[in-house]
Protein backbone atom coordinates (compact mmCIF):
# COMPACT_ATOMS: atom_id res chain seq x y z
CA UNK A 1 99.42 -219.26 151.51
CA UNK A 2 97.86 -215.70 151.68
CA UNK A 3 96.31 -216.74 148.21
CA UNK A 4 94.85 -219.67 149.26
CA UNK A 5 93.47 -217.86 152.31
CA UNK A 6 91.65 -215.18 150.22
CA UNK A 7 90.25 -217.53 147.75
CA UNK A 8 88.88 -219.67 150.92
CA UNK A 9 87.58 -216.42 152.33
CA UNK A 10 86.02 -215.80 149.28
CA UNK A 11 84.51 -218.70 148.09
CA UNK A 12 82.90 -218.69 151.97
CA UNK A 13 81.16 -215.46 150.88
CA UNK A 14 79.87 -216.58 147.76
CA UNK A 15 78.38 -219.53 149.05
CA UNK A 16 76.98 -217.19 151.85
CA UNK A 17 75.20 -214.66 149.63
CA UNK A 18 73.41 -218.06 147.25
CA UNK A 19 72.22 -219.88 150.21
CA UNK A 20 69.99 -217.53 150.89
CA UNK A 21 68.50 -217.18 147.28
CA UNK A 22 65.17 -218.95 146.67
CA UNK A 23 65.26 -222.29 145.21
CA UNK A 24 69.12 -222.51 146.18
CA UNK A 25 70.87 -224.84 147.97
CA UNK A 26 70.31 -223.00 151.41
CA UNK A 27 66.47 -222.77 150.95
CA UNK A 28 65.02 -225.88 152.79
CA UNK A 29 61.90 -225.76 150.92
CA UNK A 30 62.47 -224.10 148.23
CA UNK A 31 58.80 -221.93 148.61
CA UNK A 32 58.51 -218.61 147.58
CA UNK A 33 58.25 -216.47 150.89
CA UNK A 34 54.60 -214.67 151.52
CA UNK A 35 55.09 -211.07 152.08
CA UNK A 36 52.16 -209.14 154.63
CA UNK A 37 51.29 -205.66 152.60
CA UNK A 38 52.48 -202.96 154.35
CA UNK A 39 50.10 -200.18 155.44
CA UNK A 40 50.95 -196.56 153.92
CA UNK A 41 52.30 -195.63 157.51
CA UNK A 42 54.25 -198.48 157.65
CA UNK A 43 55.67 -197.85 154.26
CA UNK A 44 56.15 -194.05 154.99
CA UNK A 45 58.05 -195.06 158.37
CA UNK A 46 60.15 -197.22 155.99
CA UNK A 47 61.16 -194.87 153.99
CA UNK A 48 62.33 -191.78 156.31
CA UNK A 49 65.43 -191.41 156.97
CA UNK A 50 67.46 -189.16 160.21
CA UNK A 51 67.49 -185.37 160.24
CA UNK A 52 71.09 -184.20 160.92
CA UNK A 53 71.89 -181.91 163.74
CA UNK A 54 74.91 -180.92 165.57
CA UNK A 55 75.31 -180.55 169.46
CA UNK A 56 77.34 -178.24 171.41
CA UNK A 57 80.53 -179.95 173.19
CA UNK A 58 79.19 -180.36 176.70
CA UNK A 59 75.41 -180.09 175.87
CA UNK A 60 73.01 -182.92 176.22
CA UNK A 61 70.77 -183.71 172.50
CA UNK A 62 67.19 -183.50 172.78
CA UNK A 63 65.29 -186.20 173.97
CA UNK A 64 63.89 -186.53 170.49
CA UNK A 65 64.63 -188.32 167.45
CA UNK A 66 63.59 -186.80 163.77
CA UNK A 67 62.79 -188.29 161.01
CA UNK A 68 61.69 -186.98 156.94
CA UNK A 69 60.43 -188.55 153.88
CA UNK A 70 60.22 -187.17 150.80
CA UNK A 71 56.78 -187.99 149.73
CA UNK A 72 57.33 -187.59 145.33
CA UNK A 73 60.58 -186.66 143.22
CA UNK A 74 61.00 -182.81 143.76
CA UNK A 75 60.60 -181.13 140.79
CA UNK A 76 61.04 -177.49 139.71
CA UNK A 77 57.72 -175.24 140.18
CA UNK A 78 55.82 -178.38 141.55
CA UNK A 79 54.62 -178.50 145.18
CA UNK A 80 56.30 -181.03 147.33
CA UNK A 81 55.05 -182.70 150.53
CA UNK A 82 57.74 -183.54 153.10
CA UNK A 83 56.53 -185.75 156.00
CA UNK A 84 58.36 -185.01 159.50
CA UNK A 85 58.70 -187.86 162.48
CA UNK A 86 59.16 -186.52 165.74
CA UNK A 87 59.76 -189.38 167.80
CA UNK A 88 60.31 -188.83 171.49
CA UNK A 89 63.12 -190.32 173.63
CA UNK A 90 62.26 -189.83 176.94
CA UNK A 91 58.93 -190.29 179.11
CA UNK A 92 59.19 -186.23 180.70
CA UNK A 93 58.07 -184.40 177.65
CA UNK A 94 55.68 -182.12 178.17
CA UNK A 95 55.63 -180.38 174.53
CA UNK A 96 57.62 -180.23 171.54
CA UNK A 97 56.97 -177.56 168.74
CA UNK A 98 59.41 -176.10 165.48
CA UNK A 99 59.32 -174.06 162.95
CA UNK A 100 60.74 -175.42 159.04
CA UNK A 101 62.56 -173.02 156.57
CA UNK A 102 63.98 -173.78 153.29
CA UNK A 103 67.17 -172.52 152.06
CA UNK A 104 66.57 -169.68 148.70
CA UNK A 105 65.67 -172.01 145.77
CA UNK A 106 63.48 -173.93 148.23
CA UNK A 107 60.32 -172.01 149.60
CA UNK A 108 58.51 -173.38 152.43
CA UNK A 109 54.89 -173.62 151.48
CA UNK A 110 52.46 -171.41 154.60
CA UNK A 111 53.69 -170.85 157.73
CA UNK A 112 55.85 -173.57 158.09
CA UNK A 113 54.89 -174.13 161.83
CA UNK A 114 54.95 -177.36 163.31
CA UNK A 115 51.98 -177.99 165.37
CA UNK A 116 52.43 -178.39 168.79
CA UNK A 117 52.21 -181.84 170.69
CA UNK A 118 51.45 -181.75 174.26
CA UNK A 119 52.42 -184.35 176.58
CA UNK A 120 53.67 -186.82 173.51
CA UNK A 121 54.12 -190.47 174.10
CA UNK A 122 57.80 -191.42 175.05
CA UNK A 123 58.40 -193.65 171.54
CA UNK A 124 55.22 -192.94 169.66
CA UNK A 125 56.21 -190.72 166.08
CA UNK A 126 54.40 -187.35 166.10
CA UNK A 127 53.85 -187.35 162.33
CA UNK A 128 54.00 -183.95 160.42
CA UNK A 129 53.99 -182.38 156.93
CA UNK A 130 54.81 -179.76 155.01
CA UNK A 131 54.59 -178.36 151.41
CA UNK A 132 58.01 -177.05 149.76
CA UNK A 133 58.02 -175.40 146.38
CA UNK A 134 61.42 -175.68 144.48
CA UNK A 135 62.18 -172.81 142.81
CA UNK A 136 65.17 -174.53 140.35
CA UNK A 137 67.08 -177.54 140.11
CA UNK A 138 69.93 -177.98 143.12
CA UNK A 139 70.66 -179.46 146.39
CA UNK A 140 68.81 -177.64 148.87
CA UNK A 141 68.70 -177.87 152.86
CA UNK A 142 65.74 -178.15 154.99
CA UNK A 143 65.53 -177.11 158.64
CA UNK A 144 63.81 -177.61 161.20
CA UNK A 145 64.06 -175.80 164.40
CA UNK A 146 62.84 -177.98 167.13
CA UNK A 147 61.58 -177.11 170.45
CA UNK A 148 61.45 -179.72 173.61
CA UNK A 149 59.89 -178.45 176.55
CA UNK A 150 60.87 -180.71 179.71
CA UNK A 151 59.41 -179.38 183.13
CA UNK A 152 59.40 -175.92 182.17
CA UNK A 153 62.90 -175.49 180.45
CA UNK A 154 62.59 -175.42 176.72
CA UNK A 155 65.24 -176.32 174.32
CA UNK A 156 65.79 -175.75 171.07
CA UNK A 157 67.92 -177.49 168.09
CA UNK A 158 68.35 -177.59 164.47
CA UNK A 159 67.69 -180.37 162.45
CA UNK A 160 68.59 -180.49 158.55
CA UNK A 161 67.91 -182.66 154.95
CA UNK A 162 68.72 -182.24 151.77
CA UNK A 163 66.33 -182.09 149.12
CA UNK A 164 67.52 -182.68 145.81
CA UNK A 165 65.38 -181.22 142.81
CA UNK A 166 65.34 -182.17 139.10
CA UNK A 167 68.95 -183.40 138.44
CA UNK A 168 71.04 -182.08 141.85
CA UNK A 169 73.02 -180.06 140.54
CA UNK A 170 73.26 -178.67 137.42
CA UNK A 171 75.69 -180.05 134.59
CA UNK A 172 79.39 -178.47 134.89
CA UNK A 173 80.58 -176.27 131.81
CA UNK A 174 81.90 -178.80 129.24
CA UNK A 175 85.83 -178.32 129.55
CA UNK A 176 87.72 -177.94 126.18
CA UNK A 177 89.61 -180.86 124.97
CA UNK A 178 93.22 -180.83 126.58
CA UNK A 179 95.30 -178.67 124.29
CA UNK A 180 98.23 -180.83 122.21
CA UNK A 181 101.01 -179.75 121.37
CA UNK A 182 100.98 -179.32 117.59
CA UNK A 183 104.01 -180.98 115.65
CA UNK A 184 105.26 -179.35 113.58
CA UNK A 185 107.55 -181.30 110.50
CA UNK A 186 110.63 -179.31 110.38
CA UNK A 187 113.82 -179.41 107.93
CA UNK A 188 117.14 -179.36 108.92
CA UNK A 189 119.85 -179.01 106.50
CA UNK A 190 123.37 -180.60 107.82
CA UNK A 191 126.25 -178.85 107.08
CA UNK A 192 127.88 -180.66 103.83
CA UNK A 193 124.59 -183.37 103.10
CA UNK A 194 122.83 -182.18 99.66
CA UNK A 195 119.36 -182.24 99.72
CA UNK A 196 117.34 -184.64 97.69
């Protein structure tokens, strides 16, 4: 019974995934789909992804949400642009402002100020970017240190990404081949047999 259940299950899926192929059985028309180009913002927007942070226990996040994109593959000794999405939450903020710093192996490019915005929009991005130079290949961290002002009281939180350059990280020592015990043929004479 528990059989017949999965294969049902399964079967469901399958014919869930096809019907909405082109040209299959789900498509009514069968007609290829027209896609609208996208305009480089729109395609940058689709390609950031969340900034991690951490909040204190009892402490309320920032009224912001943050955002990166990676603009090309990071490569060792080649600039790098980094765009930054500062998207506010709330309708009371009056300013926001950072500061980025790479970890060592990952040199922020200038200053590494982010530009103040006064009075953003409450949901509009606040679009940013910065230059990185990687110094080898690795996994390196990004932060930005983000400041909200809201009537007068300014707060400030940390907001990381990784950037990975050339290969990540680099290949592990090769380990020997697991050592086998060698056998070793050994003769035995028993007490009373003549040897041959």
């Amino acid at each position: 019974m528990r059989n017949a259940i999965a294969a049902l299950a399964l079967s469901s899926a399958l014919l869930a995934c096809s019907s909405g192929q082109e040209g299959g059985e789900g498509s009514a028309s069968g007609a290829k789909r027209s896609h609208k180009a996208l305009s480089p913002a729109e395609t940058l927007s689709r390609s950031m992804v969340a900034a991690v942070t951490q909040t204190k226990a009892g402490t309320a996040p920032q009224p912001v949400s943050v955002k990166f994109a990676v603009q090309q593959k990071p490569e060792v000794s080649k600039l790098v642009e980094v765009a930054i999405q500062i998207t506010p939450t709330a309708p009371n903020v009056d300013r926001l402002f950072g500061k980025l710093a790479g970890e060592e192996g990952l040199e922020v490019v200038g200053s590494g100020e982010i530009a103040q915005a006064d009075k953003p929009t409450e949901n509009t991005p606040v679009q940013r970017s910065v230059q990185v130079l990687p110094k080898e290949d690795g996994i390196y961290t990004l932060s930005a240190n983000i400041s909200v002002d809201v009537g007068g009281s300014v707060s400030t939180q940390t907001y990381t990404f990784p950037v990975i350059v050339g290969r990540g990280i680099p290949d592990l020592p090769a380990t020997p081949p697991s050592a086998t015990p060698a056998t070793t043929a050994s003769t035995k004479t028993v007490p009373g047999s003549a040897a041959h």
